[in-house]
C-alpha atoms as a PDB file:
ATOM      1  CA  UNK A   1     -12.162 -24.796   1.040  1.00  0.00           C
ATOM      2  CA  UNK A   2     -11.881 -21.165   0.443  1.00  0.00           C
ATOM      3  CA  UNK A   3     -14.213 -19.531  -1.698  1.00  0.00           C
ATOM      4  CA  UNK A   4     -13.989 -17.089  -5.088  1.00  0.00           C
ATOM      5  CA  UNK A   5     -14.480 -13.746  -4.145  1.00  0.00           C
ATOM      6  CA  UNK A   6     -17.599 -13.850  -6.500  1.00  0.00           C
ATOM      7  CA  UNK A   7     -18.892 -17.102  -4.603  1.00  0.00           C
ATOM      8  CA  UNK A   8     -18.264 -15.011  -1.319  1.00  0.00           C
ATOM      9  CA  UNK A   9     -20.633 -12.471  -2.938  1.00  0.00           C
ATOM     10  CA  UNK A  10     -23.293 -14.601  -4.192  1.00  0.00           C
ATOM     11  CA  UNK A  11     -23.451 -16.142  -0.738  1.00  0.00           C
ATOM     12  CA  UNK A  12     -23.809 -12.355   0.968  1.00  0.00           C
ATOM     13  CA  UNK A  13     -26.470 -10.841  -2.073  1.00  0.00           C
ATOM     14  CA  UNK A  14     -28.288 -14.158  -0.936  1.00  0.00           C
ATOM     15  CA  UNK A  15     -28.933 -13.402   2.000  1.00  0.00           C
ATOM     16  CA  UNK A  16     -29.697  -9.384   1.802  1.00  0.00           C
ATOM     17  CA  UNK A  17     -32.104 -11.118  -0.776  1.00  0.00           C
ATOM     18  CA  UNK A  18     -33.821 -13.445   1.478  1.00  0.00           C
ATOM     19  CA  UNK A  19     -33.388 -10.367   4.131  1.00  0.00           C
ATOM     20  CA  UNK A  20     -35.343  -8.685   1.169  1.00  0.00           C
ATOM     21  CA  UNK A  21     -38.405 -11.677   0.779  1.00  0.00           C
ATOM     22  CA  UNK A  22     -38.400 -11.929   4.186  1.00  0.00           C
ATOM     23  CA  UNK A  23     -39.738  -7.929   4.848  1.00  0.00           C
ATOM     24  CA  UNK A  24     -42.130  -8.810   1.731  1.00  0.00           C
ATOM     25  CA  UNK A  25     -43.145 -11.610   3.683  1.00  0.00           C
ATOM     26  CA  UNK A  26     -44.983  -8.694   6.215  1.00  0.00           C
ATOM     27  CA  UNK A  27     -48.060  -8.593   3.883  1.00  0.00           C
ATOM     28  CA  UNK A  28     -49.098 -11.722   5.021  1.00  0.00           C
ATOM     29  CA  UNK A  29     -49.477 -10.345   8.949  1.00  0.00           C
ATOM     30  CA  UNK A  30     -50.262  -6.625   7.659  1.00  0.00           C
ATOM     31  CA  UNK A  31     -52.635  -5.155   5.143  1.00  0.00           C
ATOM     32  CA  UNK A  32     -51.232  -1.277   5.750  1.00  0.00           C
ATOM     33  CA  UNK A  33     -48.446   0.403   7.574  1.00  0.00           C
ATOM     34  CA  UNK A  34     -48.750   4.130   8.927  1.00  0.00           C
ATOM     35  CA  UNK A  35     -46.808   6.094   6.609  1.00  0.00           C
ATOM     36  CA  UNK A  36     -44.960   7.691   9.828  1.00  0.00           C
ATOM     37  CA  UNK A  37     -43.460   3.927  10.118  1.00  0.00           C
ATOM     38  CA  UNK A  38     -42.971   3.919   6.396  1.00  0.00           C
ATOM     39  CA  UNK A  39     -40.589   7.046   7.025  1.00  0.00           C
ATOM     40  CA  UNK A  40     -39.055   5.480  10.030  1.00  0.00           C
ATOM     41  CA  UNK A  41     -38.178   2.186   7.665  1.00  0.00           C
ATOM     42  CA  UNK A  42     -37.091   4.623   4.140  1.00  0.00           C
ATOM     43  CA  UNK A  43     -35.356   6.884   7.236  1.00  0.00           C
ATOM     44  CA  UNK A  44     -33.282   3.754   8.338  1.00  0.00           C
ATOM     45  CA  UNK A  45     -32.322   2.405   4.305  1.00  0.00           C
ATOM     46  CA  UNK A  46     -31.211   5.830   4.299  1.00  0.00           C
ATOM     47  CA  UNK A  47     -28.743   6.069   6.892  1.00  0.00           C
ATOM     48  CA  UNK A  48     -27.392   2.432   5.798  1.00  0.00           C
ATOM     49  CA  UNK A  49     -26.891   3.824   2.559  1.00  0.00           C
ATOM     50  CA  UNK A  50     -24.773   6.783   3.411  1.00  0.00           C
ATOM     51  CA  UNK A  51     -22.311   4.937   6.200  1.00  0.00           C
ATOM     52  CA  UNK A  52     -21.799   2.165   4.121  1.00  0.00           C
ATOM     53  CA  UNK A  53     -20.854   4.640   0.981  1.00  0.00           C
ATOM     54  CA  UNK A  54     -18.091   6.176   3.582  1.00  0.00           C
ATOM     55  CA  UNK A  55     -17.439   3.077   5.835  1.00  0.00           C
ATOM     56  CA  UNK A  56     -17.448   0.333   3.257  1.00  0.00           C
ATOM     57  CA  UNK A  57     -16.902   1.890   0.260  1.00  0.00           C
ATOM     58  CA  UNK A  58     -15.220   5.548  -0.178  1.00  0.00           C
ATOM     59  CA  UNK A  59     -12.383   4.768   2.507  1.00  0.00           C
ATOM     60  CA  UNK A  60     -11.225   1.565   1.096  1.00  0.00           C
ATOM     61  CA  UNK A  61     -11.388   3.490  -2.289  1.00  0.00           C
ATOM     62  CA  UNK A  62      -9.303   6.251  -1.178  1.00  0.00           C
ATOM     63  CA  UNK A  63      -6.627   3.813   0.576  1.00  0.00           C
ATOM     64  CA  UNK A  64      -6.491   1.592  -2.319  1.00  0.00           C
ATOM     65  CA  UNK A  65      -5.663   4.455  -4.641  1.00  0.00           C
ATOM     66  CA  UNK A  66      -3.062   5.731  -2.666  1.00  0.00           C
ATOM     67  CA  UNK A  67      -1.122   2.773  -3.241  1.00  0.00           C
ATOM     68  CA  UNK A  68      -1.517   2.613  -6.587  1.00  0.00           C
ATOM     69  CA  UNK A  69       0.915   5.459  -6.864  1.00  0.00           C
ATOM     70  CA  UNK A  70      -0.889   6.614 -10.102  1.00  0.00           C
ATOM     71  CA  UNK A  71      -3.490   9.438 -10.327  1.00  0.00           C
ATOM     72  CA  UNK A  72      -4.446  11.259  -6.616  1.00  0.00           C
ATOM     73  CA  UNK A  73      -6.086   9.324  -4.585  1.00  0.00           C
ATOM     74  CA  UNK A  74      -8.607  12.720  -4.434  1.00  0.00           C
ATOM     75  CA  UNK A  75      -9.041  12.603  -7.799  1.00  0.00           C
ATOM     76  CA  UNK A  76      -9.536   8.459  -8.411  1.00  0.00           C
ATOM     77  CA  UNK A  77     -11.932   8.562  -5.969  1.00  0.00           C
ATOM     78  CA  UNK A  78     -13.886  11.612  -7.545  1.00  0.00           C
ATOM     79  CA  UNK A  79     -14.173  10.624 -10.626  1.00  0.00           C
ATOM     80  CA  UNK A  80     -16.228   7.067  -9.667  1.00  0.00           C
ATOM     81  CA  UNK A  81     -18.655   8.240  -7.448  1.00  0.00           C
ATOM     82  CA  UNK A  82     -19.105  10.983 -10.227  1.00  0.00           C
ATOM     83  CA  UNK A  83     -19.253   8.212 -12.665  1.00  0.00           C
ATOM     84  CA  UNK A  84     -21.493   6.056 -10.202  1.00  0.00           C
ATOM     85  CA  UNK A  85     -24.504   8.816  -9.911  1.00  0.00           C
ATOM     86  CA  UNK A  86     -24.298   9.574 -13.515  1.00  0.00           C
ATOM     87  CA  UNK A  87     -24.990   5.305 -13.990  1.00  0.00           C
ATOM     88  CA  UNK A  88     -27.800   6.179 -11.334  1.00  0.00           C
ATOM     89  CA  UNK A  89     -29.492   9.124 -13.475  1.00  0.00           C
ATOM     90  CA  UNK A  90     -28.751   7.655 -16.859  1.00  0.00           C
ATOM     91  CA  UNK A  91     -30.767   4.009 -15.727  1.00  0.00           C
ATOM     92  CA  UNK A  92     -33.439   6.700 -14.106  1.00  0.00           C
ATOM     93  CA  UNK A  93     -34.527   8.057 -17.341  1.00  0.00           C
ATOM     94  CA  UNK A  94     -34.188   5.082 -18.763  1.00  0.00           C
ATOM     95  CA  UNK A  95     -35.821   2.400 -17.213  1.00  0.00           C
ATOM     96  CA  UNK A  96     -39.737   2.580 -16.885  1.00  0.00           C
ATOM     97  CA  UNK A  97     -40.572   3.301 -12.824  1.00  0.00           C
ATOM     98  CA  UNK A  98     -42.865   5.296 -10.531  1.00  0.00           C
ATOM     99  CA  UNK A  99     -42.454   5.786  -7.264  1.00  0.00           C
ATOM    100  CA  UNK A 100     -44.615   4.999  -4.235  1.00  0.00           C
ATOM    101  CA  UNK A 101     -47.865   7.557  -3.729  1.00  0.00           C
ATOM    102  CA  UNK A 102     -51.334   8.506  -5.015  1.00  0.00           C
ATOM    103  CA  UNK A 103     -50.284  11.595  -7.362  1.00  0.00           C
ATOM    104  CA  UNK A 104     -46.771  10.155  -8.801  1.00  0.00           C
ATOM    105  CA  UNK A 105     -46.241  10.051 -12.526  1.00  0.00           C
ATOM    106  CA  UNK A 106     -44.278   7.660 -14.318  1.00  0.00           C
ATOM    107  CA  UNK A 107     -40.517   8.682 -14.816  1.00  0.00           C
ATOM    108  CA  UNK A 108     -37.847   6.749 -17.690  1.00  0.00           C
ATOM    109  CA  UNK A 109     -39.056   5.946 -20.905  1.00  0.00           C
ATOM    110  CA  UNK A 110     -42.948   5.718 -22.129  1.00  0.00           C
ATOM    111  CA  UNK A 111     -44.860   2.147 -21.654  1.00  0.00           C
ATOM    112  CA  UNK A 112     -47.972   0.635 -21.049  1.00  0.00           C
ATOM    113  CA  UNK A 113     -46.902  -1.476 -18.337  1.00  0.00           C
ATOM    114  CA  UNK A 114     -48.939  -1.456 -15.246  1.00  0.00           C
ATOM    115  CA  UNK A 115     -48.398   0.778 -12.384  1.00  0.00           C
ATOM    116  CA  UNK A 116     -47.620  -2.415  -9.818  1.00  0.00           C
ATOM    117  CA  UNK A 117     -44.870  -3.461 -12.269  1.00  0.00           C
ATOM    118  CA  UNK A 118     -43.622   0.383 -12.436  1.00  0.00           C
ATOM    119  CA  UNK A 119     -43.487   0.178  -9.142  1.00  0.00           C
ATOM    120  CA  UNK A 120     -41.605  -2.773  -8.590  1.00  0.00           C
ATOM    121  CA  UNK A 121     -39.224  -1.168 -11.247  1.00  0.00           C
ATOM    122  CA  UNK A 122     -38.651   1.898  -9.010  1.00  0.00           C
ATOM    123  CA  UNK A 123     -37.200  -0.796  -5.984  1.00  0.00           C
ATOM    124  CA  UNK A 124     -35.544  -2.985  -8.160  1.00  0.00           C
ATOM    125  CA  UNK A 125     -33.353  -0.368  -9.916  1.00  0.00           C
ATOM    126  CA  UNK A 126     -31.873   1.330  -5.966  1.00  0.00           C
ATOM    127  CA  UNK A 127     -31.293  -2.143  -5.758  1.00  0.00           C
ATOM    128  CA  UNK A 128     -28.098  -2.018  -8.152  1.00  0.00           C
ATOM    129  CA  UNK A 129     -25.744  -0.149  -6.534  1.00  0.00           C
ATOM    130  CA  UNK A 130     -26.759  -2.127  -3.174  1.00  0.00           C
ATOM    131  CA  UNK A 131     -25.926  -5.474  -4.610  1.00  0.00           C
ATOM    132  CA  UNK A 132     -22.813  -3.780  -6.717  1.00  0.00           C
ATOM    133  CA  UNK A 133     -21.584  -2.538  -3.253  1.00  0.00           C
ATOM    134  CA  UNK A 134     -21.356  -5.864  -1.566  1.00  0.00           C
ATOM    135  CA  UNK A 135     -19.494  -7.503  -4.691  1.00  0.00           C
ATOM    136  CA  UNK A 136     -17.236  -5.271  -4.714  1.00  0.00           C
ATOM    137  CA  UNK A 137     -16.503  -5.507  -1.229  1.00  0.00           C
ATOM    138  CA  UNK A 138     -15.859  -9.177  -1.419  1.00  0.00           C
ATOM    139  CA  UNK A 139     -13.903  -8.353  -4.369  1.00  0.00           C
ATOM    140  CA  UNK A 140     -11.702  -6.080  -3.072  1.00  0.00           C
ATOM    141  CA  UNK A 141     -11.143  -8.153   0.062  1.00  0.00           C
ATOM    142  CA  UNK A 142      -9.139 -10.971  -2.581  1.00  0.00           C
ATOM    143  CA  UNK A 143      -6.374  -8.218  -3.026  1.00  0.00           C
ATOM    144  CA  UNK A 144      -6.583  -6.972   0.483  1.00  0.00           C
ATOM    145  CA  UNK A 145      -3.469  -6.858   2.163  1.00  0.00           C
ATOM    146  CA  UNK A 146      -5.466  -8.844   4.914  1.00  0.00           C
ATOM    147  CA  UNK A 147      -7.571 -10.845   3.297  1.00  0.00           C
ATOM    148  CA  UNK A 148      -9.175 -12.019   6.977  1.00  0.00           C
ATOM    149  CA  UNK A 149     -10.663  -8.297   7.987  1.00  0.00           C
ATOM    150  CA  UNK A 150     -11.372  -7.060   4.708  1.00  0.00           C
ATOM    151  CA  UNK A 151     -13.482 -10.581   4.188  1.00  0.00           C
ATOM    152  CA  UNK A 152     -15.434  -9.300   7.369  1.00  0.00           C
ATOM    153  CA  UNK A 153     -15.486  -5.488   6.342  1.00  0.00           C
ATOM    154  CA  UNK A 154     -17.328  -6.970   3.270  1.00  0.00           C
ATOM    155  CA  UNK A 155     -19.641  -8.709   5.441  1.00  0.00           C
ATOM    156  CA  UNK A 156     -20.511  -6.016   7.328  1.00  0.00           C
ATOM    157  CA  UNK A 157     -21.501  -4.527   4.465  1.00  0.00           C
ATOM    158  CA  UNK A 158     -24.007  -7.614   3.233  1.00  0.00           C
ATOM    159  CA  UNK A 159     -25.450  -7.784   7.231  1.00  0.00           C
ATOM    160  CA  UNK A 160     -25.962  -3.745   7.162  1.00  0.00           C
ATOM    161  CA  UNK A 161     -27.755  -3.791   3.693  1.00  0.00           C
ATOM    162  CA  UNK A 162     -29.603  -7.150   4.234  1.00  0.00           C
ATOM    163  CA  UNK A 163     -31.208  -5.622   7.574  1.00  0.00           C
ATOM    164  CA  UNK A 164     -32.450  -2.003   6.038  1.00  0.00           C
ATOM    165  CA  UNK A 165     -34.118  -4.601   3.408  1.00  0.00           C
ATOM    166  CA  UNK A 166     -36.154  -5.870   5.681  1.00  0.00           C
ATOM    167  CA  UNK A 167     -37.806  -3.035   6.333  1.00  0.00           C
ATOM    168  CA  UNK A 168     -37.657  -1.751   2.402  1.00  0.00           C
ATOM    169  CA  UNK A 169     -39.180  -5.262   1.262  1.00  0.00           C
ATOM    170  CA  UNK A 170     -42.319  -4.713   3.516  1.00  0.00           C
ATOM    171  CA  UNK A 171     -42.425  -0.872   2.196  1.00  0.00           C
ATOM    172  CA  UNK A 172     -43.136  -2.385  -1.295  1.00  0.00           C
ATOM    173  CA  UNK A 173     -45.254  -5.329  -0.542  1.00  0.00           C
ATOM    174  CA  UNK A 174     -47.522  -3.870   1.976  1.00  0.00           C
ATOM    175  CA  UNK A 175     -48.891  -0.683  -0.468  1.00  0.00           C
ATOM    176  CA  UNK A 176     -48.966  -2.850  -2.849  1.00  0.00           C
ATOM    177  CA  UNK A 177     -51.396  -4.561  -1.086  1.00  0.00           C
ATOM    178  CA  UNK A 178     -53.206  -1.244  -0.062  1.00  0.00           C
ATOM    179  CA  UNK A 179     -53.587  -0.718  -3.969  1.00  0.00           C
ATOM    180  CA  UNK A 180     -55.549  -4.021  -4.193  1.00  0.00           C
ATOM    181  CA  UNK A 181     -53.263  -6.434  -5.161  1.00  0.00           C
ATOM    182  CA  UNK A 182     -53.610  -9.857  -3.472  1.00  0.00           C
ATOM    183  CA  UNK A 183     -51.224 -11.177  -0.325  1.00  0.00           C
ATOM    184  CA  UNK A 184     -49.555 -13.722  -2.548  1.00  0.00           C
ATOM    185  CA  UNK A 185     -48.822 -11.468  -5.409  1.00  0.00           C
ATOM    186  CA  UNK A 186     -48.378  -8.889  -3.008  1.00  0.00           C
ATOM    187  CA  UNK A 187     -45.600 -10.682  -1.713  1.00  0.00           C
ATOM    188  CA  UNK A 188     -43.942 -12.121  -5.208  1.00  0.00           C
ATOM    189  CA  UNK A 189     -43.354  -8.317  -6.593  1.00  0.00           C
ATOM    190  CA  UNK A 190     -41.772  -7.360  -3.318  1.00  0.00           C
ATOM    191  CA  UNK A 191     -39.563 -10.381  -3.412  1.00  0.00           C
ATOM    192  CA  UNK A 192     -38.698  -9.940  -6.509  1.00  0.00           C
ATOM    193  CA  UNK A 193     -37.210  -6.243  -6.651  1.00  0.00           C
ATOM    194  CA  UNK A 194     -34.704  -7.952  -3.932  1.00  0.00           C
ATOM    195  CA  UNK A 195     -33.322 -10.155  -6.887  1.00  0.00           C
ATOM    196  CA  UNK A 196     -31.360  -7.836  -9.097  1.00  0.00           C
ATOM    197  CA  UNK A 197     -28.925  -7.728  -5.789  1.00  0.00           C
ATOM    198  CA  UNK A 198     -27.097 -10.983  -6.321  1.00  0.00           C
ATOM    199  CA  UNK A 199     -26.316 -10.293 -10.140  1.00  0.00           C
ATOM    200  CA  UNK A 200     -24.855  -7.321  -9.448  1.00  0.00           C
ATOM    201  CA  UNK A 201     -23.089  -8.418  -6.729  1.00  0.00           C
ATOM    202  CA  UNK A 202     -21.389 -11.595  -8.979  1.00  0.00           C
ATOM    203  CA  UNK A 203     -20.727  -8.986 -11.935  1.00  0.00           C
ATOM    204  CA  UNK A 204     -19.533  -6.643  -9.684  1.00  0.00           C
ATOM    205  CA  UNK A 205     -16.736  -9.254  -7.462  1.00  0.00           C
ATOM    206  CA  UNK A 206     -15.751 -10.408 -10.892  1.00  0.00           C
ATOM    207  CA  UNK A 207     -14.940  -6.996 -12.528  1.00  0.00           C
ATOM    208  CA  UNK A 208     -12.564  -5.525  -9.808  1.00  0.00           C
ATOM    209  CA  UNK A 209     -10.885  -9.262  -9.308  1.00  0.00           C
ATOM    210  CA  UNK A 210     -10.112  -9.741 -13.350  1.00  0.00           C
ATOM    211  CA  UNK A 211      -9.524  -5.963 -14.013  1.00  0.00           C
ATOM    212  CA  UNK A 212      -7.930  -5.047 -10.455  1.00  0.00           C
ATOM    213  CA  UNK A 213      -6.295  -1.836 -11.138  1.00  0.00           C
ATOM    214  CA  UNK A 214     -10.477  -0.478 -11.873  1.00  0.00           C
ATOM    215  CA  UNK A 215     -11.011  -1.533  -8.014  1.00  0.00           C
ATOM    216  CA  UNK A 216     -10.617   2.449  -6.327  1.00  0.00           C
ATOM    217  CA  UNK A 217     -12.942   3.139  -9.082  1.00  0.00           C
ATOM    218  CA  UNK A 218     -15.470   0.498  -8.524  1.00  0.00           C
ATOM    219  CA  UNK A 219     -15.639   1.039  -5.031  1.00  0.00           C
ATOM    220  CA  UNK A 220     -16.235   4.210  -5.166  1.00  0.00           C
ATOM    221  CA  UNK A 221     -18.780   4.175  -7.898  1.00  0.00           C
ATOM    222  CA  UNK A 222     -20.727   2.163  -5.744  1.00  0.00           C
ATOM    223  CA  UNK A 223     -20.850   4.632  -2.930  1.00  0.00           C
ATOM    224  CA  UNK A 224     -21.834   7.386  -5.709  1.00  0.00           C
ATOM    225  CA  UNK A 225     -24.763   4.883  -6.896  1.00  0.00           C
ATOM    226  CA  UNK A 226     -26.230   4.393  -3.281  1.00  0.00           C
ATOM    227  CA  UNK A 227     -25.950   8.179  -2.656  1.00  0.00           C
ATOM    228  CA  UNK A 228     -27.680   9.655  -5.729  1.00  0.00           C
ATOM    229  CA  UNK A 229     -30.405   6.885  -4.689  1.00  0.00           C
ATOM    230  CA  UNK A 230     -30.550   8.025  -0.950  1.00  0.00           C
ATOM    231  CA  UNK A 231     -30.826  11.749  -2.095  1.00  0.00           C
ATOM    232  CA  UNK A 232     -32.987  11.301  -5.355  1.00  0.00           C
ATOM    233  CA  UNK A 233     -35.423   8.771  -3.670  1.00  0.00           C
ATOM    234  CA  UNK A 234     -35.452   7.618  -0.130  1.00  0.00           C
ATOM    235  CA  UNK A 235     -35.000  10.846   1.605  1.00  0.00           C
ATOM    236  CA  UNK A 236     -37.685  12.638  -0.279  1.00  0.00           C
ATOM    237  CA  UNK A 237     -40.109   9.905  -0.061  1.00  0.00           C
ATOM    238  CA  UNK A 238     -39.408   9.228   3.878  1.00  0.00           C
ATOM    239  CA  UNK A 239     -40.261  13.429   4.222  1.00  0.00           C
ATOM    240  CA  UNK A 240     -43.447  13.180   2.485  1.00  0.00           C
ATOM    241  CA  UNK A 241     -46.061  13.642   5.532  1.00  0.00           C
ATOM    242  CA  UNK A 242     -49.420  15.091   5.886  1.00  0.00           C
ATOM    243  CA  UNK A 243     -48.421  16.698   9.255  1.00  0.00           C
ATOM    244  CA  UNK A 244     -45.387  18.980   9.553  1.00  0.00           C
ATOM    245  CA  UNK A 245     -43.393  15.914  12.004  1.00  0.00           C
ATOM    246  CA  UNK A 246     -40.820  14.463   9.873  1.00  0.00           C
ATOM    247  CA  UNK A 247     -38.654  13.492  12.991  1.00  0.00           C
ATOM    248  CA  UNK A 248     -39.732   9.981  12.073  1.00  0.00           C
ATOM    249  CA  UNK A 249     -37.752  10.066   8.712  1.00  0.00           C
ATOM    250  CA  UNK A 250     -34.637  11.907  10.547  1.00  0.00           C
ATOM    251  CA  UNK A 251     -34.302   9.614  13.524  1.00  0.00           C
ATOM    252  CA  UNK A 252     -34.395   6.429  11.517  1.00  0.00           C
ATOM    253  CA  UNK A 253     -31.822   7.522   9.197  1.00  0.00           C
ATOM    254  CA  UNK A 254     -29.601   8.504  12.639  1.00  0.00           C
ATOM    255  CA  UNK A 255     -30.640   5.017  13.821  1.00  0.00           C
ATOM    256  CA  UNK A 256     -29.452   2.916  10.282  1.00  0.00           C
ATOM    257  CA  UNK A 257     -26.316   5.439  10.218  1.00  0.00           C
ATOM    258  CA  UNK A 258     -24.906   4.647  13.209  1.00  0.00           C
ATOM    259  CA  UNK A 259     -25.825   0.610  13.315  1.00  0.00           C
ATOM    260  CA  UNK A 260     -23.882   0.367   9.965  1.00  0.00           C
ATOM    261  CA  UNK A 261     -21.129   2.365  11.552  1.00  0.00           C
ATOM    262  CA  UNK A 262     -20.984  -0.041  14.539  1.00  0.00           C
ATOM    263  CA  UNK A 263     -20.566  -2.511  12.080  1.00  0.00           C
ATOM    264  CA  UNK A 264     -18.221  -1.459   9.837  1.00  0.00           C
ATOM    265  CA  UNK A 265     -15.892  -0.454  12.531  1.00  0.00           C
ATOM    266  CA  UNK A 266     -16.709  -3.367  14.485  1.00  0.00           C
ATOM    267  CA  UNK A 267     -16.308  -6.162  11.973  1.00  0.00           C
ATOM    268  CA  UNK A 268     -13.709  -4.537   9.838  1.00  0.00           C
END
């Protein structure tokens, strides 16, 4: 039996969940990590991030807006991932977060919620447009003129994000440990920022299969969404060092760049 396209993306956002719990699960075997392997890992989500938003995400877009024989494919495209980092910096001011280090101050609207929920926050909302992207996928694969490689394009997608989450579940559990909080607990907050992924990933297959002519858009909204995250977040945070090497930071996001290029190209 074939599965839904939103099935097909609850089944991928599972596992770059569990990919997700499993890197949290780190805390248990480690009580710090050296921030230059904390650059390497942020480094590596990085370079996911931005081949997938080309690979995945913003060539499909373009290709599936040329055949819609509507608007320019240029301009289609444009206008989502515009629409897709504005999303990103509306939810930023919005939603309660600070990000990982001794001197941050809390960004988004004012609370009294503690700083390990804050943080947990900051995770949970880059994990959006990483769920979004791999619903979508599986979503556009159901109109796909070959259903068969677009299927495994989409899964490339779920395997390259569920593999840089290993490394970004352990990057919030562990300092969350460092802080003081306890293995277990630890381990439940880091877990948990992994679990907006397979909501958006349902919403998002459902959206572009109901409403198929928004499916350039939502594609590349996605990318935009991963991209403001990679620039506004996980680059700046993998180049904060107390020694002037930040090769650690540049060669893991070469490293995740090119495996989710392998594949992208070699699954789809």
């Amino acid at each position: 039996m074939t599965l839904a396209a939103w099935q097909q993306a609850l089944v991928g956002t599972a596992f770059t969940y569990g990919m997700t719990a499993l890197g949290a699960g780190l805390v248990f075997l480690f009580k710090t990590i050296k921030k230059d392997i904390l650059n390497l890992m942020l480094g590596f989500a990085s370079g996911v991030m931005i081949a997938a938003s080309f690979w995945s995400l913003l060539q499909p877009a373009i290709e599936q807006a040329e055949e819609n024989n509507g608007l320019p494919s240029w301009l289609v495209v444009s206008i989502g991932f515009a629409l897709g980092g504005i999303f990103l910096y509306i939810a930023d001011h919005l939603l309660p977060h600070v990000h990982f280090g001794p001197n941050k101050e809390q960004e988004g609207l004012p609370t009294h919620l503690r700083r390990t929920i804050l943080l947990v926050f900051s995770i949970t909302l880059h994990n959006i447009p990483e769920g979004l992207a791999v619903g979508v996928a599986f979503g556009a694969a159901a109109s796909a003129v070959n259903p068969t490689a677009a299927v495994m394009g989409a899964l490339s997608v779920a395997i390259g994000i569920g593999i840089q989450n290993f490394p970004e579940g352990a990057a919030v559990s562990i300092p969350l440990r460092q802080e003081g909080m306890s293995r277990t607990k630890a381990f439940l907050y880091g877990q948990a920022s992994g679990l907006v992924e397979p909501i958006a990933g349902v919403l998002g297959a459902l959206l572009v299969t109901k409403v198929t002519v928004i499916l350039p858009y939502a594609l590349a909204f996605a990318a935009g969404a991963m991209i403001y995250v990679v620039i506004e977040e996980l680059i700046p945070e993998a180049q904060q060092t107390t020694s002037s090497k930040n090769h650690y930071a540049v060669f893991g996001t070469m490293t995740g760049f090119i495996v989710m290029m392998i594949l992208d190209v070699a699954l789809g």
